[in-house]
N, C-alpha and C. Protein backbone atom coordinates (compact mmCIF):
# COMPACT_ATOMS: atom_id res chain seq x y z
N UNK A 1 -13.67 -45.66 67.11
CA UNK A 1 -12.75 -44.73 66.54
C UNK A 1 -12.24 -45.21 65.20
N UNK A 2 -11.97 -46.41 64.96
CA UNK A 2 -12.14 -47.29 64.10
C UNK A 2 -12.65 -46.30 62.50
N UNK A 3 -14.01 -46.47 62.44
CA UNK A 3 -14.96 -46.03 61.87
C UNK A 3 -14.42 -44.88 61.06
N UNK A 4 -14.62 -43.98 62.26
CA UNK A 4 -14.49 -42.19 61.95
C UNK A 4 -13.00 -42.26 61.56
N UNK A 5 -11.98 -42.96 61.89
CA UNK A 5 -10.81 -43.00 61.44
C UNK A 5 -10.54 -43.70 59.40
N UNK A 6 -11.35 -44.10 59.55
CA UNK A 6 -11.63 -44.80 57.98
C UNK A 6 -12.42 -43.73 57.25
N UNK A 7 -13.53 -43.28 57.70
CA UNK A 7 -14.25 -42.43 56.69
C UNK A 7 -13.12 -40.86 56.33
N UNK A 8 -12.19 -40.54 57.09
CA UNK A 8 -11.29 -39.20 57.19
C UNK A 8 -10.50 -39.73 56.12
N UNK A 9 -10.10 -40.98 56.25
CA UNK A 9 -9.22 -42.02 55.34
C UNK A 9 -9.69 -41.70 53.74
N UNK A 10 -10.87 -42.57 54.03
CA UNK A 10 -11.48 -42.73 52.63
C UNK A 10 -11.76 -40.84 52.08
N UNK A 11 -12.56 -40.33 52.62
CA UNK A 11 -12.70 -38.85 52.18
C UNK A 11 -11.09 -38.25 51.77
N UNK A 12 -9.90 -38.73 52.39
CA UNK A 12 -8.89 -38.00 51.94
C UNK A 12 -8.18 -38.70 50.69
N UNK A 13 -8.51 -39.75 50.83
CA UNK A 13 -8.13 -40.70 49.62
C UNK A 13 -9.12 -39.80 48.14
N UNK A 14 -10.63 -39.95 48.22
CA UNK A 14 -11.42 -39.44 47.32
C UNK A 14 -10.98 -38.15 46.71
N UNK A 15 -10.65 -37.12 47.98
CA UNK A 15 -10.27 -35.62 47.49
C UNK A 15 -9.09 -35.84 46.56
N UNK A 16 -7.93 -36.36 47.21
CA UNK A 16 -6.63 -36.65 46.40
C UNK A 16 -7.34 -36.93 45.36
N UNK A 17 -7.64 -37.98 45.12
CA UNK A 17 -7.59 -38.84 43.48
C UNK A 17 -8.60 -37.81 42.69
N UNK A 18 -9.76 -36.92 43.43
CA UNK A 18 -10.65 -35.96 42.32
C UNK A 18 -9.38 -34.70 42.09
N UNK A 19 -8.66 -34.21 42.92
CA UNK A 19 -7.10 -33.30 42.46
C UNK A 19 -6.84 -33.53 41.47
N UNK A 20 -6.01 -34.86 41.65
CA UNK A 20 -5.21 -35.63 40.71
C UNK A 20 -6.24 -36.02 39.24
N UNK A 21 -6.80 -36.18 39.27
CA UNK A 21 -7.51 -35.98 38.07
C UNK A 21 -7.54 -34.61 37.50
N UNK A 22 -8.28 -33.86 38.29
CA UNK A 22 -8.78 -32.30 37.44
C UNK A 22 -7.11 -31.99 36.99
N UNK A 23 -6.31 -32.28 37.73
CA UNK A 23 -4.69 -31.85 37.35
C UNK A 23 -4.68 -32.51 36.20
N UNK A 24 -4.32 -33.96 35.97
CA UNK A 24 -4.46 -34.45 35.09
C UNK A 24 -5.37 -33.68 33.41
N UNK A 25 -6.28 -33.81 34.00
CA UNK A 25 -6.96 -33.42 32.92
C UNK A 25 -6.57 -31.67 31.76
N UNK A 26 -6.47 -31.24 33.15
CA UNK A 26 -6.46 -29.55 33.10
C UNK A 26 -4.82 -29.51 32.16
N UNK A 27 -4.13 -30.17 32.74
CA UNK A 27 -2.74 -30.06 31.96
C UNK A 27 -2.60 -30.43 30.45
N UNK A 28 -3.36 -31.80 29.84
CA UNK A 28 -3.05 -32.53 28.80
C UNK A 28 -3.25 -31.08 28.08
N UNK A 29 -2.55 -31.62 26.73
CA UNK A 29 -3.16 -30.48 25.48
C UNK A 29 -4.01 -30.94 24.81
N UNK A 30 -4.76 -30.13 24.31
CA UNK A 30 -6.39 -30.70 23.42
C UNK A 30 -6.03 -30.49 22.33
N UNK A 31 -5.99 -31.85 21.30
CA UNK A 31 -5.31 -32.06 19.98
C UNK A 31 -6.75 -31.81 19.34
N UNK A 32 -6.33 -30.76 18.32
CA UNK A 32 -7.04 -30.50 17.42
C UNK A 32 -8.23 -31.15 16.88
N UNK A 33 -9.30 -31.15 16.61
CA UNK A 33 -10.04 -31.89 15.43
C UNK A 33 -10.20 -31.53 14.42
N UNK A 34 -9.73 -32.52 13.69
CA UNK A 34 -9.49 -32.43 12.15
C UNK A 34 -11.12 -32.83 11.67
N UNK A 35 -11.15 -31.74 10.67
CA UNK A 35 -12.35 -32.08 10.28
C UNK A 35 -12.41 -32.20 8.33
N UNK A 36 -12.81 -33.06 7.95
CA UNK A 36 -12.61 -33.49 6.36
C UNK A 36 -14.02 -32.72 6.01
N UNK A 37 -13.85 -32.01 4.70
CA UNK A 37 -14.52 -31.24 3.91
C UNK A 37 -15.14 -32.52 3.33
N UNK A 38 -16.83 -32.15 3.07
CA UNK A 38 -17.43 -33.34 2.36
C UNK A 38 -16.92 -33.19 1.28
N UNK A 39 -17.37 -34.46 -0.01
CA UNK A 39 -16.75 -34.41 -0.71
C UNK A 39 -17.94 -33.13 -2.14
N UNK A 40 -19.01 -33.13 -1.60
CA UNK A 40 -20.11 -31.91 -2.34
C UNK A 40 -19.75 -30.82 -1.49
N UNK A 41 -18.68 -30.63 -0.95
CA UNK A 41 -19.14 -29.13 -0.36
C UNK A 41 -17.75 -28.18 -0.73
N UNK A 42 -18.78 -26.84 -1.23
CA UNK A 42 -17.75 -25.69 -2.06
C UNK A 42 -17.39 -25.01 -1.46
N UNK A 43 -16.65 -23.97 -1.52
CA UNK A 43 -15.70 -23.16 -0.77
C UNK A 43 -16.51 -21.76 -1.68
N UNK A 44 -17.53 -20.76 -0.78
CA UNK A 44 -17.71 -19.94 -1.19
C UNK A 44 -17.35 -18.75 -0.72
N UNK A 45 -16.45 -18.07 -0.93
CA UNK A 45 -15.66 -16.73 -0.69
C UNK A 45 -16.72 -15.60 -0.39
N UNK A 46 -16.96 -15.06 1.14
CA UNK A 46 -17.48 -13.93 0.91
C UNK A 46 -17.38 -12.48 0.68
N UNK A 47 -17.52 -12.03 -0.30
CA UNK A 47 -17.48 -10.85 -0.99
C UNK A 47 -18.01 -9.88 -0.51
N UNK A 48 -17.67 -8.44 -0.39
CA UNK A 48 -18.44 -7.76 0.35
C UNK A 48 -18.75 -6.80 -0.88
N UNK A 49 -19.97 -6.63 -0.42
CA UNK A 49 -20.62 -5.57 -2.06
C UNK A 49 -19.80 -4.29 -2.56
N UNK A 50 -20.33 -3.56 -3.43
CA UNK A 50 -19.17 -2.82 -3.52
C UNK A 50 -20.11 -1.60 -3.86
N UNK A 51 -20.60 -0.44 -2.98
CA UNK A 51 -21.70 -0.05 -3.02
C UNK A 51 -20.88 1.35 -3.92
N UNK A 52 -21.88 1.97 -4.55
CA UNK A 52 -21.38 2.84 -5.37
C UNK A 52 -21.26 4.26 -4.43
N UNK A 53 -20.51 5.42 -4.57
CA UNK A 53 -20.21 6.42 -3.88
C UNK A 53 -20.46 7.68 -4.55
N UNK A 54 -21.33 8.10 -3.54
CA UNK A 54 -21.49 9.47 -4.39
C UNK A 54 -20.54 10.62 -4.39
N UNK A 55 -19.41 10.63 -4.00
CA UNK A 55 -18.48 11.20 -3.67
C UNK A 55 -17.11 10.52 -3.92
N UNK A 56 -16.25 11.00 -5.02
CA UNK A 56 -14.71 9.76 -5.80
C UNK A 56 -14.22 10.02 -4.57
N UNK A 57 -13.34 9.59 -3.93
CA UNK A 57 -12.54 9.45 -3.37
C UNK A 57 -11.04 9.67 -3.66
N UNK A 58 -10.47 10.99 -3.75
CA UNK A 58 -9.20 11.71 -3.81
C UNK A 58 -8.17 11.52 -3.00
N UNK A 59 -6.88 11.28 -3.70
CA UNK A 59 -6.07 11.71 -2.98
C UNK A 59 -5.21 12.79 -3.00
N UNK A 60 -6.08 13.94 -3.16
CA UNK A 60 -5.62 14.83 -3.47
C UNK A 60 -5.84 16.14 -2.11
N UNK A 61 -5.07 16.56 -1.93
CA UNK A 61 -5.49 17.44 -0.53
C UNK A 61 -6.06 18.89 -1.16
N UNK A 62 -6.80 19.22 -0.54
CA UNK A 62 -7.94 20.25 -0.55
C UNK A 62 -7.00 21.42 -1.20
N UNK A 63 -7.11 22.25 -2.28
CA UNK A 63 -6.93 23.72 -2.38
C UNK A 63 -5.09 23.45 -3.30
N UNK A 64 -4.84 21.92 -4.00
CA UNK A 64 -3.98 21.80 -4.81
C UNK A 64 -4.29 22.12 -6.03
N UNK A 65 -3.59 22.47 -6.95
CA UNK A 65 -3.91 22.88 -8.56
C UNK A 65 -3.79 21.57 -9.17
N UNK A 66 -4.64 21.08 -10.45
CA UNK A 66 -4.36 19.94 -11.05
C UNK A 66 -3.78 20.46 -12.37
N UNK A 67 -2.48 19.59 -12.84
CA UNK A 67 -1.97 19.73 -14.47
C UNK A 67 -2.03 18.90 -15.34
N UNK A 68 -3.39 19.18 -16.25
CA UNK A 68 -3.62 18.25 -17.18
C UNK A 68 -3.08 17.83 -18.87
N UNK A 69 -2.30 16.56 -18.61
CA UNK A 69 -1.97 16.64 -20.15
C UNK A 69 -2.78 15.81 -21.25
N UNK A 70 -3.06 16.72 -22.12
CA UNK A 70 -3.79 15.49 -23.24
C UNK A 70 -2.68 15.21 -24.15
N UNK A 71 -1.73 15.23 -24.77
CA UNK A 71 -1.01 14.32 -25.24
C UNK A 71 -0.74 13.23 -24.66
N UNK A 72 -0.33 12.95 -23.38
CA UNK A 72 -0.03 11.69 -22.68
C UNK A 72 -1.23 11.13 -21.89
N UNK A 73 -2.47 11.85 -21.74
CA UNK A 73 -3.66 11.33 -20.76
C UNK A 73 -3.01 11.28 -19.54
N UNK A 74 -2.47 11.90 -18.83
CA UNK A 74 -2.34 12.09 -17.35
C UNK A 74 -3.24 13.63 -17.11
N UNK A 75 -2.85 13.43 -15.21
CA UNK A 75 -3.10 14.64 -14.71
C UNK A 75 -2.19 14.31 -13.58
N UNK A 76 -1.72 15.59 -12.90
CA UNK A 76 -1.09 15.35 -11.87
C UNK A 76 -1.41 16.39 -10.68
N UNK A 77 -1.40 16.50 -9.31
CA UNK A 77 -1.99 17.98 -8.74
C UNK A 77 -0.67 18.09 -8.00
N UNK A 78 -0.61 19.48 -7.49
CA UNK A 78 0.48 19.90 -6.69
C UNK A 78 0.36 20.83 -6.20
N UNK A 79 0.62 21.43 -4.47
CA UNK A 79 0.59 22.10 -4.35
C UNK A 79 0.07 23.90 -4.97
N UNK A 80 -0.53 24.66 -4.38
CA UNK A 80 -0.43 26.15 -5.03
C UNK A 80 0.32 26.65 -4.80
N UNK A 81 1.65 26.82 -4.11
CA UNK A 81 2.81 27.62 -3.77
C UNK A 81 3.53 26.62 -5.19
N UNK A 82 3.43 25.92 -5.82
CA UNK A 82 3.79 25.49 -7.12
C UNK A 82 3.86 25.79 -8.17
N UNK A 83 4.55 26.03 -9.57
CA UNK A 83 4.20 25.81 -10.76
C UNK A 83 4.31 24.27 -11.34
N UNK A 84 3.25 24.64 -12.55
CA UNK A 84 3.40 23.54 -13.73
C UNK A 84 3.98 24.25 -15.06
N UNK A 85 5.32 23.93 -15.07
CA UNK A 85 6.24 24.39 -16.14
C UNK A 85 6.30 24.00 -17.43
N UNK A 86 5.69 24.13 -18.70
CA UNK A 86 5.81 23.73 -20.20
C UNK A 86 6.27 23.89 -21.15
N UNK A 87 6.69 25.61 -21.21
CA UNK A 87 7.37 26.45 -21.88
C UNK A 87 8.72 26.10 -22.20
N UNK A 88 9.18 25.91 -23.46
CA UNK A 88 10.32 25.62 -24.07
C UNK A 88 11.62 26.45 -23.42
N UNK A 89 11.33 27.53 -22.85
CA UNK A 89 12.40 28.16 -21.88
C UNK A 89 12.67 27.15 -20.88
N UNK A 90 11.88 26.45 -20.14
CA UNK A 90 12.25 26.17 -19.05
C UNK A 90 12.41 24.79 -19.26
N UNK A 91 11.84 24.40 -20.24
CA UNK A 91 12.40 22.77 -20.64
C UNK A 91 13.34 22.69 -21.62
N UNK A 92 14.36 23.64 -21.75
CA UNK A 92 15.50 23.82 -22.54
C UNK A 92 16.45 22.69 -22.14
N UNK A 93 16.42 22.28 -20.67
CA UNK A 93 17.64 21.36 -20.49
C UNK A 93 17.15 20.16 -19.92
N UNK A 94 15.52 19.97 -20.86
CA UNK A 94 15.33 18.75 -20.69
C UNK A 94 14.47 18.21 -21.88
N UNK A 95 15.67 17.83 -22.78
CA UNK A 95 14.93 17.18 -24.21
C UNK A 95 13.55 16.43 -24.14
N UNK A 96 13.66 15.80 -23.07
CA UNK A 96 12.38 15.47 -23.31
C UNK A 96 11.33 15.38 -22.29
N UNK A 97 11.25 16.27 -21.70
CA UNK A 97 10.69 17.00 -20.72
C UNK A 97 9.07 17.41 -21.00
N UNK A 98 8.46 16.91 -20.16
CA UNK A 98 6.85 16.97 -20.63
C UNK A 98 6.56 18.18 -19.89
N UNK A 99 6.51 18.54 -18.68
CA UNK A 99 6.39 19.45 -17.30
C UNK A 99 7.27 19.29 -16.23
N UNK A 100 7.52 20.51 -16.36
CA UNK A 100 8.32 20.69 -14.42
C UNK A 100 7.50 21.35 -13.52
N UNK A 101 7.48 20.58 -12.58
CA UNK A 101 6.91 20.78 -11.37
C UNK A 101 7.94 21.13 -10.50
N UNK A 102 8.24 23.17 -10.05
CA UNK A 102 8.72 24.13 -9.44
C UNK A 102 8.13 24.84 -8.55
N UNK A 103 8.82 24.83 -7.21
CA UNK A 103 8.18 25.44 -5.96
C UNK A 103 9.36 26.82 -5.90
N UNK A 104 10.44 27.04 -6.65
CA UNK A 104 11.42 28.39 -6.52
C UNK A 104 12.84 27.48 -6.28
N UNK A 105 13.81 27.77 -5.74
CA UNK A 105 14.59 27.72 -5.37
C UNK A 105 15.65 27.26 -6.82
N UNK A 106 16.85 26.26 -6.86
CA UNK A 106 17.96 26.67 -7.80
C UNK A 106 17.83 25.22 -8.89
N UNK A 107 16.65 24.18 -8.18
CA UNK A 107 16.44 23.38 -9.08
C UNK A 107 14.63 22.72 -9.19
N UNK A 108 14.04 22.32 -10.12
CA UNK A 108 12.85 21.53 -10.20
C UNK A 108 12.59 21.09 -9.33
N UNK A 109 11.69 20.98 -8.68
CA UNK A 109 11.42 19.33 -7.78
C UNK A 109 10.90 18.48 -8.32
N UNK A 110 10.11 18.08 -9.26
CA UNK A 110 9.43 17.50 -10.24
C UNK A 110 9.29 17.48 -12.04
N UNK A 111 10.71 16.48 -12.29
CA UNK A 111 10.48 16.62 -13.79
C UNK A 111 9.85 15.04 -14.60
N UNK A 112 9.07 15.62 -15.37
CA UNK A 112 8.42 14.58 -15.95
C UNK A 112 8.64 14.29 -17.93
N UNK A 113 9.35 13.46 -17.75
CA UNK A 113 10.07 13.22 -18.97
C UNK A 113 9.16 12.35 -19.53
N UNK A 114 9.22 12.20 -20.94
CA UNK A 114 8.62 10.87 -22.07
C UNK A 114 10.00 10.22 -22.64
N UNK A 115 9.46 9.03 -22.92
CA UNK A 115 10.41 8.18 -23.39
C UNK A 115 10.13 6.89 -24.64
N UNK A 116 10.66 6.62 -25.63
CA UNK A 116 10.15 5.65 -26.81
C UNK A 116 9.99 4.70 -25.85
N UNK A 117 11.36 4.28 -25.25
CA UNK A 117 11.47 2.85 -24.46
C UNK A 117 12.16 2.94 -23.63
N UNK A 118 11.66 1.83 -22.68
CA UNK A 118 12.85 1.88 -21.65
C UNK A 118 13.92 1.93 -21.78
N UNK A 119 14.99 1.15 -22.85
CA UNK A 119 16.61 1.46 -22.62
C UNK A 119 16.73 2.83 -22.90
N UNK A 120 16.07 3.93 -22.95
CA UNK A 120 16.57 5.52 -23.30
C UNK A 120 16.84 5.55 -21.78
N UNK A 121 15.66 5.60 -20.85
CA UNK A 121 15.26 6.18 -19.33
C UNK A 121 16.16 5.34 -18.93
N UNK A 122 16.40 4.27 -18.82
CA UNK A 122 17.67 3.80 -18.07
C UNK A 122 18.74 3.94 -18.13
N UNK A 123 19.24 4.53 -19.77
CA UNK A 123 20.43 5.06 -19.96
C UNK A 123 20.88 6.14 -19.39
N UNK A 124 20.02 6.77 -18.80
CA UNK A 124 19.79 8.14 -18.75
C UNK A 124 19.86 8.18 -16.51
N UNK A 125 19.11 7.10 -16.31
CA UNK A 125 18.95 7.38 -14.82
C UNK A 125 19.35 5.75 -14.32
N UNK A 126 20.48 5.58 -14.22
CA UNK A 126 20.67 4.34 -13.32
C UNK A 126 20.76 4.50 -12.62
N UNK A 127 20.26 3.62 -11.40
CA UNK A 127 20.48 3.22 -9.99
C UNK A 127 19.90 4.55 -9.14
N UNK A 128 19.09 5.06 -10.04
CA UNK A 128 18.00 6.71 -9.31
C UNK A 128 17.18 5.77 -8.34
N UNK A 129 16.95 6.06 -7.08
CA UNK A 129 16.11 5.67 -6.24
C UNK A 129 14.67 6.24 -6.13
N UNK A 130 14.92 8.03 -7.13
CA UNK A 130 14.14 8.52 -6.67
C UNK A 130 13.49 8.68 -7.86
N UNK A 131 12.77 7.95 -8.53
CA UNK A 131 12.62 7.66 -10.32
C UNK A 131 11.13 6.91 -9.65
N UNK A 132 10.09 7.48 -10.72
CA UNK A 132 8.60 6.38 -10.78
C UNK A 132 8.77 6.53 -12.01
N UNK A 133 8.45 5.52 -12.91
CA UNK A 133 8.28 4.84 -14.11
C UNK A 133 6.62 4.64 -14.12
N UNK A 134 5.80 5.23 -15.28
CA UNK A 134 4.93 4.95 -15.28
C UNK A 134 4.39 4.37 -17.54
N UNK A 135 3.82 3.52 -17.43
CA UNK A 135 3.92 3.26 -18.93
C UNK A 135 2.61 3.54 -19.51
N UNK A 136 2.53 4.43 -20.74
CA UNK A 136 1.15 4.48 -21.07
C UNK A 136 1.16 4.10 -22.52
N UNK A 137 0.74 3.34 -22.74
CA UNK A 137 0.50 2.39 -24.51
C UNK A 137 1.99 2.31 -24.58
N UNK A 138 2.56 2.78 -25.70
CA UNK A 138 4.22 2.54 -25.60
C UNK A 138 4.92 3.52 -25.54
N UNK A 139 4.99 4.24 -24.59
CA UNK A 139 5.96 5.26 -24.05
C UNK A 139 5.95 4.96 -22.87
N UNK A 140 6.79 5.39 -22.11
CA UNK A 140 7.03 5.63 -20.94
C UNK A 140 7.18 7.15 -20.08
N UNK A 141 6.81 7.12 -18.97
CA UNK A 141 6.80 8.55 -18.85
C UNK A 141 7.44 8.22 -17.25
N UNK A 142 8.49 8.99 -16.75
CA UNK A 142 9.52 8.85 -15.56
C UNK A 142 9.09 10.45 -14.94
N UNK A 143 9.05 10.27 -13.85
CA UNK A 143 8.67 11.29 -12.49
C UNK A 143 9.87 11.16 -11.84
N UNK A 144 10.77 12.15 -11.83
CA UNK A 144 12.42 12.28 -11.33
C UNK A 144 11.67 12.69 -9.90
N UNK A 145 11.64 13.23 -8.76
CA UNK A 145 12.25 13.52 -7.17
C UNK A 145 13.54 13.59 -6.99
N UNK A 146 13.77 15.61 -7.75
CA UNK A 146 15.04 15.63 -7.51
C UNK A 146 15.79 16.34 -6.74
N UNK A 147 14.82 16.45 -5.73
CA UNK A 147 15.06 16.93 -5.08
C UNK A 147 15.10 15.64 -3.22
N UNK A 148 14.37 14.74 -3.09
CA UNK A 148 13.93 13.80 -2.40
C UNK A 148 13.19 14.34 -1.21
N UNK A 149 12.12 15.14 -1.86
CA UNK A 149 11.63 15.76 -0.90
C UNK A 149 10.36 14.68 -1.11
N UNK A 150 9.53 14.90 0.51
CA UNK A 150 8.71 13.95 0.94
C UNK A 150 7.33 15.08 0.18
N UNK A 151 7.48 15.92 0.28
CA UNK A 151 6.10 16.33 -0.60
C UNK A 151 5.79 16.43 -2.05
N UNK A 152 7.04 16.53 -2.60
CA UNK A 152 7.53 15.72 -4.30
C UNK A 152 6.24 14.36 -4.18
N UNK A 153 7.11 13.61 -3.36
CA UNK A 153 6.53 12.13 -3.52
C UNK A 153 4.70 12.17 -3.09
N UNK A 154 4.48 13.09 -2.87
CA UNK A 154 3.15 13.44 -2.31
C UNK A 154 2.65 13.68 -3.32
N UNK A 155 3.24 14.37 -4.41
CA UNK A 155 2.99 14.89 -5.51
C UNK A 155 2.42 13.67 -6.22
N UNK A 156 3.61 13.60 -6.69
CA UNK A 156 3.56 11.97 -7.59
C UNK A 156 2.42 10.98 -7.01
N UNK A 157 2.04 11.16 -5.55
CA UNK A 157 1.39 9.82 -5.92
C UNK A 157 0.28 10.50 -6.18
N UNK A 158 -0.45 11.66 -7.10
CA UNK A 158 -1.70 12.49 -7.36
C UNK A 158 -1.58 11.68 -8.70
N UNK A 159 -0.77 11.31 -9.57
CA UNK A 159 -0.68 11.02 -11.07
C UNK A 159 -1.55 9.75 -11.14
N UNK A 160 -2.43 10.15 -11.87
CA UNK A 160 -3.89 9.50 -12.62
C UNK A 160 -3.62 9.46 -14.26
N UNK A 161 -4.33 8.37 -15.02
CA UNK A 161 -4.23 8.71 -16.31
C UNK A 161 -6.06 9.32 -16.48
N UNK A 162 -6.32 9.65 -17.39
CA UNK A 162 -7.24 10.58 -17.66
C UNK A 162 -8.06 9.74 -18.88
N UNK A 163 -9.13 9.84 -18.97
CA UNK A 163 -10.30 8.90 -20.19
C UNK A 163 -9.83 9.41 -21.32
């Protein structure tokens, strides 16, 4: 009895200590390997081609009117329930008023002013949140949202400069 009493022994001894290991093991954390860059070897960035498109890519939504200016080289699109306003009538109370962009109601939603320099436009609109500043050679040209409508700003972001 001896015997068979030793081998239960030894087999329970073996199991424990293979536990206690895989525990062991299974727990530690596996520290990183650091690996040193040779001292010939380059860092080449991969680039992904840039395949040409037969079709520009607009952000312009389907069935908008575009308003093109050649004095300043923009264009801008907007809506068709829109006008693009130029006429000295309607830019009467805005000296320097390039186009208003008007959907009806008791004010613009979109006026687009020129400017020599910036200290005019800032004199003029501090602390406007709803102001894009855009600069072309040395003027400046400001996109009011004066209304803070979210399709104004839809507007505005159509403004491209033109070849």
């Amino acid at each position: 009895m001896k015997k068979g009493f030793m081998q239960i022994v030894l087999l329970t001894l073996l199991v424990s200590v293979s536990i206690a290991f895989a525990y062991y093991y299974g727990t530690q954390q596996k520290k990183p390997v650091e690996i040193s860059p040779s001292p010939t070897a380059q860092f080449q960035p991969t680039i992904p081609p840039i395949l040409p498109s037969s079709t520009p890519i607009s952000n312009i939504p389907a069935g908008w009117k575009t308003y093109t200016n050649d004095q300043y080289d923009f264009e801008i699109s907007y809506p068709p329930t829109y006008k693009a306003l130029t006429d000295k009538e309607n830019l009467y109370g805005w000296p320097n008023g390039v186009v208003l962009i008007y959907d009806g109601g008791q004010s613009y939603d979109l006026a687009i002013e020129h400017w020599g320099n910036q200290s005019e436009y800032e004199n003029k609109y501090k602390n406007q949140t709803n102001l894009t500043v855009k600069k072309i050679g040395n003027i400046y040209l400001t996109l009011l949202n004066t209304n803070f409508e979210t399709e104004v700003d839809q507007i505005i972001q159509t403004f491209t400069l033109t070849p």
